[in-house]
Protein backbone atom coordinates (compact mmCIF):
# COMPACT_ATOMS: atom_id res chain seq x y z
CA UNK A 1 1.73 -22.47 0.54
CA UNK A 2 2.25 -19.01 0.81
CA UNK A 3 4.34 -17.42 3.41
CA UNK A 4 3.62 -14.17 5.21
CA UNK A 5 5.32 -12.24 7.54
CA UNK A 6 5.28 -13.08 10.67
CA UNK A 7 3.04 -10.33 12.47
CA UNK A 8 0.94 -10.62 9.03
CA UNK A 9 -1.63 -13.10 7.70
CA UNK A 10 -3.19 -13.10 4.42
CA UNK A 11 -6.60 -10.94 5.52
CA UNK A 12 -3.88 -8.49 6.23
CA UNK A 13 -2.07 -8.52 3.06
CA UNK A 14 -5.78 -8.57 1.37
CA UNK A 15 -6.21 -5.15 3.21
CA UNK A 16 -3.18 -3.93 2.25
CA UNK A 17 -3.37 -4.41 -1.38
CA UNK A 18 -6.92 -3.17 -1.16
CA UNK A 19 -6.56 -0.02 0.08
CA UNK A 20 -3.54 0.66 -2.48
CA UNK A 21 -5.68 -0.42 -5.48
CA UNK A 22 -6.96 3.20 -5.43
CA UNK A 23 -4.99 6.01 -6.78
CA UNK A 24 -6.06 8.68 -4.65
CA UNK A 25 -4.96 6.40 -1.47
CA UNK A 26 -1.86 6.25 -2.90
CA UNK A 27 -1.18 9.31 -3.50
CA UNK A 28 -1.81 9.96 -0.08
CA UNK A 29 0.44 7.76 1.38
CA UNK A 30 3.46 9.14 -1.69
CA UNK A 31 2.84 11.94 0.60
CA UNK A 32 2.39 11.10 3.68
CA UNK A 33 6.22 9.27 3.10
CA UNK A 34 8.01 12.89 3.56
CA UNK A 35 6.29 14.01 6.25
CA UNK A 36 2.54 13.47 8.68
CA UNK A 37 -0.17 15.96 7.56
CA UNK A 38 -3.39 17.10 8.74
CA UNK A 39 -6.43 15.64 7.01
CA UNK A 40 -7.37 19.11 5.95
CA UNK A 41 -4.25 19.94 4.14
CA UNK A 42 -4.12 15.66 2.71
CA UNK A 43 -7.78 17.03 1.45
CA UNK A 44 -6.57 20.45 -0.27
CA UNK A 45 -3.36 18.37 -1.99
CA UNK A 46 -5.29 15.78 -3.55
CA UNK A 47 -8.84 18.05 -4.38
CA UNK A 48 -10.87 16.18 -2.32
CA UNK A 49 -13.66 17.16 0.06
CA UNK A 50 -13.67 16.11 3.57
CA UNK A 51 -16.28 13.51 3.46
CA UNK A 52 -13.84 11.94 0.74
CA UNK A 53 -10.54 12.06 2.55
CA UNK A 54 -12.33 10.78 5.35
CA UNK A 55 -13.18 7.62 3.56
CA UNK A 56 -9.95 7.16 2.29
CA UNK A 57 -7.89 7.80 5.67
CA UNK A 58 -10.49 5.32 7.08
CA UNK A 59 -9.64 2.62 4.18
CA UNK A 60 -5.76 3.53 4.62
CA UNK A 61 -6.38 2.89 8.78
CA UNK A 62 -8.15 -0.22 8.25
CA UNK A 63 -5.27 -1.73 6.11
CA UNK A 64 -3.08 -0.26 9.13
CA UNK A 65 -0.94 2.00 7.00
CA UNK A 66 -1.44 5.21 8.65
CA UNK A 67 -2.34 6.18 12.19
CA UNK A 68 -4.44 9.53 12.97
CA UNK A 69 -4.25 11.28 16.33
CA UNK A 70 -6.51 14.04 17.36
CA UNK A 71 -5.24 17.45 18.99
CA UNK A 72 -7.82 19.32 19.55
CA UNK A 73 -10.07 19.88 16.63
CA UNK A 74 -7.16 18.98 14.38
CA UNK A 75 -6.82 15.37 12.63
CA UNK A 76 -2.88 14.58 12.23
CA UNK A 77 -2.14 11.73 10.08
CA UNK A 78 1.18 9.51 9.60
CA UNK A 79 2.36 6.66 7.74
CA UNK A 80 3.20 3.62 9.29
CA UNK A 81 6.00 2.43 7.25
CA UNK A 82 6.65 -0.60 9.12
CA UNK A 83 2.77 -2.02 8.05
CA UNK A 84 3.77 -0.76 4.36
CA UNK A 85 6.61 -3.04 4.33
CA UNK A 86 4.82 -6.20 4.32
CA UNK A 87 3.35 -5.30 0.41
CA UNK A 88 7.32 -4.96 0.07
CA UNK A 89 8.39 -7.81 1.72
CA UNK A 90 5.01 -10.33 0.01
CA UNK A 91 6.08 -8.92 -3.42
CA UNK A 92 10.19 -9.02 -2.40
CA UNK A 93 9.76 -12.84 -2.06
CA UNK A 94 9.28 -13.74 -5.61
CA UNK A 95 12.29 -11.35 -6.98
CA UNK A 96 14.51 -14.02 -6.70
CA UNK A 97 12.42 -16.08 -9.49
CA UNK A 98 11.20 -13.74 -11.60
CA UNK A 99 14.03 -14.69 -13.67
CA UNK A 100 15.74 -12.57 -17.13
CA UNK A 101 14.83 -11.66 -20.14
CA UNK A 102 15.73 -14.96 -21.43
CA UNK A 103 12.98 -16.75 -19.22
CA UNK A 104 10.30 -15.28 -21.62
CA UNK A 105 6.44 -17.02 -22.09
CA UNK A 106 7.54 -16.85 -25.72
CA UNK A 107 10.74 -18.57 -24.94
CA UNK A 108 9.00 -21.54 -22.98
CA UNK A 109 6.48 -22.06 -25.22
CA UNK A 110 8.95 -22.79 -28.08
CA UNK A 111 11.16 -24.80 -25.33
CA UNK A 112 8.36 -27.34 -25.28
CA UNK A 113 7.67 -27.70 -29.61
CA UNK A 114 11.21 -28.89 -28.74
């Protein structure tokens, strides 16, 4: 059994993953990790039109990495680093067995012609 944060189940994690599978929505949040942006200026960085930023920001909100507030007629998005730490702490988990160079397929493959 897998375990998950606490605040985090595994639709969350699916999300997560999911909206980080595309390039362009990571890109976006590489940026969005020095500073909050508009979504115009997210849009001008990464060539994309405003229909298409708006579908990303709305896959990046879904997975509950970034938050958007309005001011006026002005979109402001942020990161939420605390949701992008549970991909860190899922993948964390396993670094403890992922063993050394000497744990190898090759290696237990000819461990068991033993």
């Amino acid at each position: 059994m897998h375990k998950y944060p606490k605040s985090y189940g595994p639709a969350q994690l699916d999300d997560v993953f999911s909206a980080l599978s595309h390039k362009k929505r990571r890109g976006i949040v590489h940026d969005l990790s020095f500073h909050p942006a508009t979504v115009t200026q997210l849009a001008q960085a990464h060539d994309l039109s405003l229909p298409a930023i708006h579908k990303h920001i709305r896959a990046l909100e879904e997975a509950q990495l970034i938050s958007r507030k309005k001011a006026g007629r002005t979109n402001f998005v942020a990161l939420r680093k605390k949701s992008l730490g549970l991909a860190q702490d899922w993948l964390m988990q396993y670094r403890t067995e992922w063993g050394n160079d000497e744990e190898t397929l090759e290696n237990y493959i000819a461990s068991l012609r033993e």
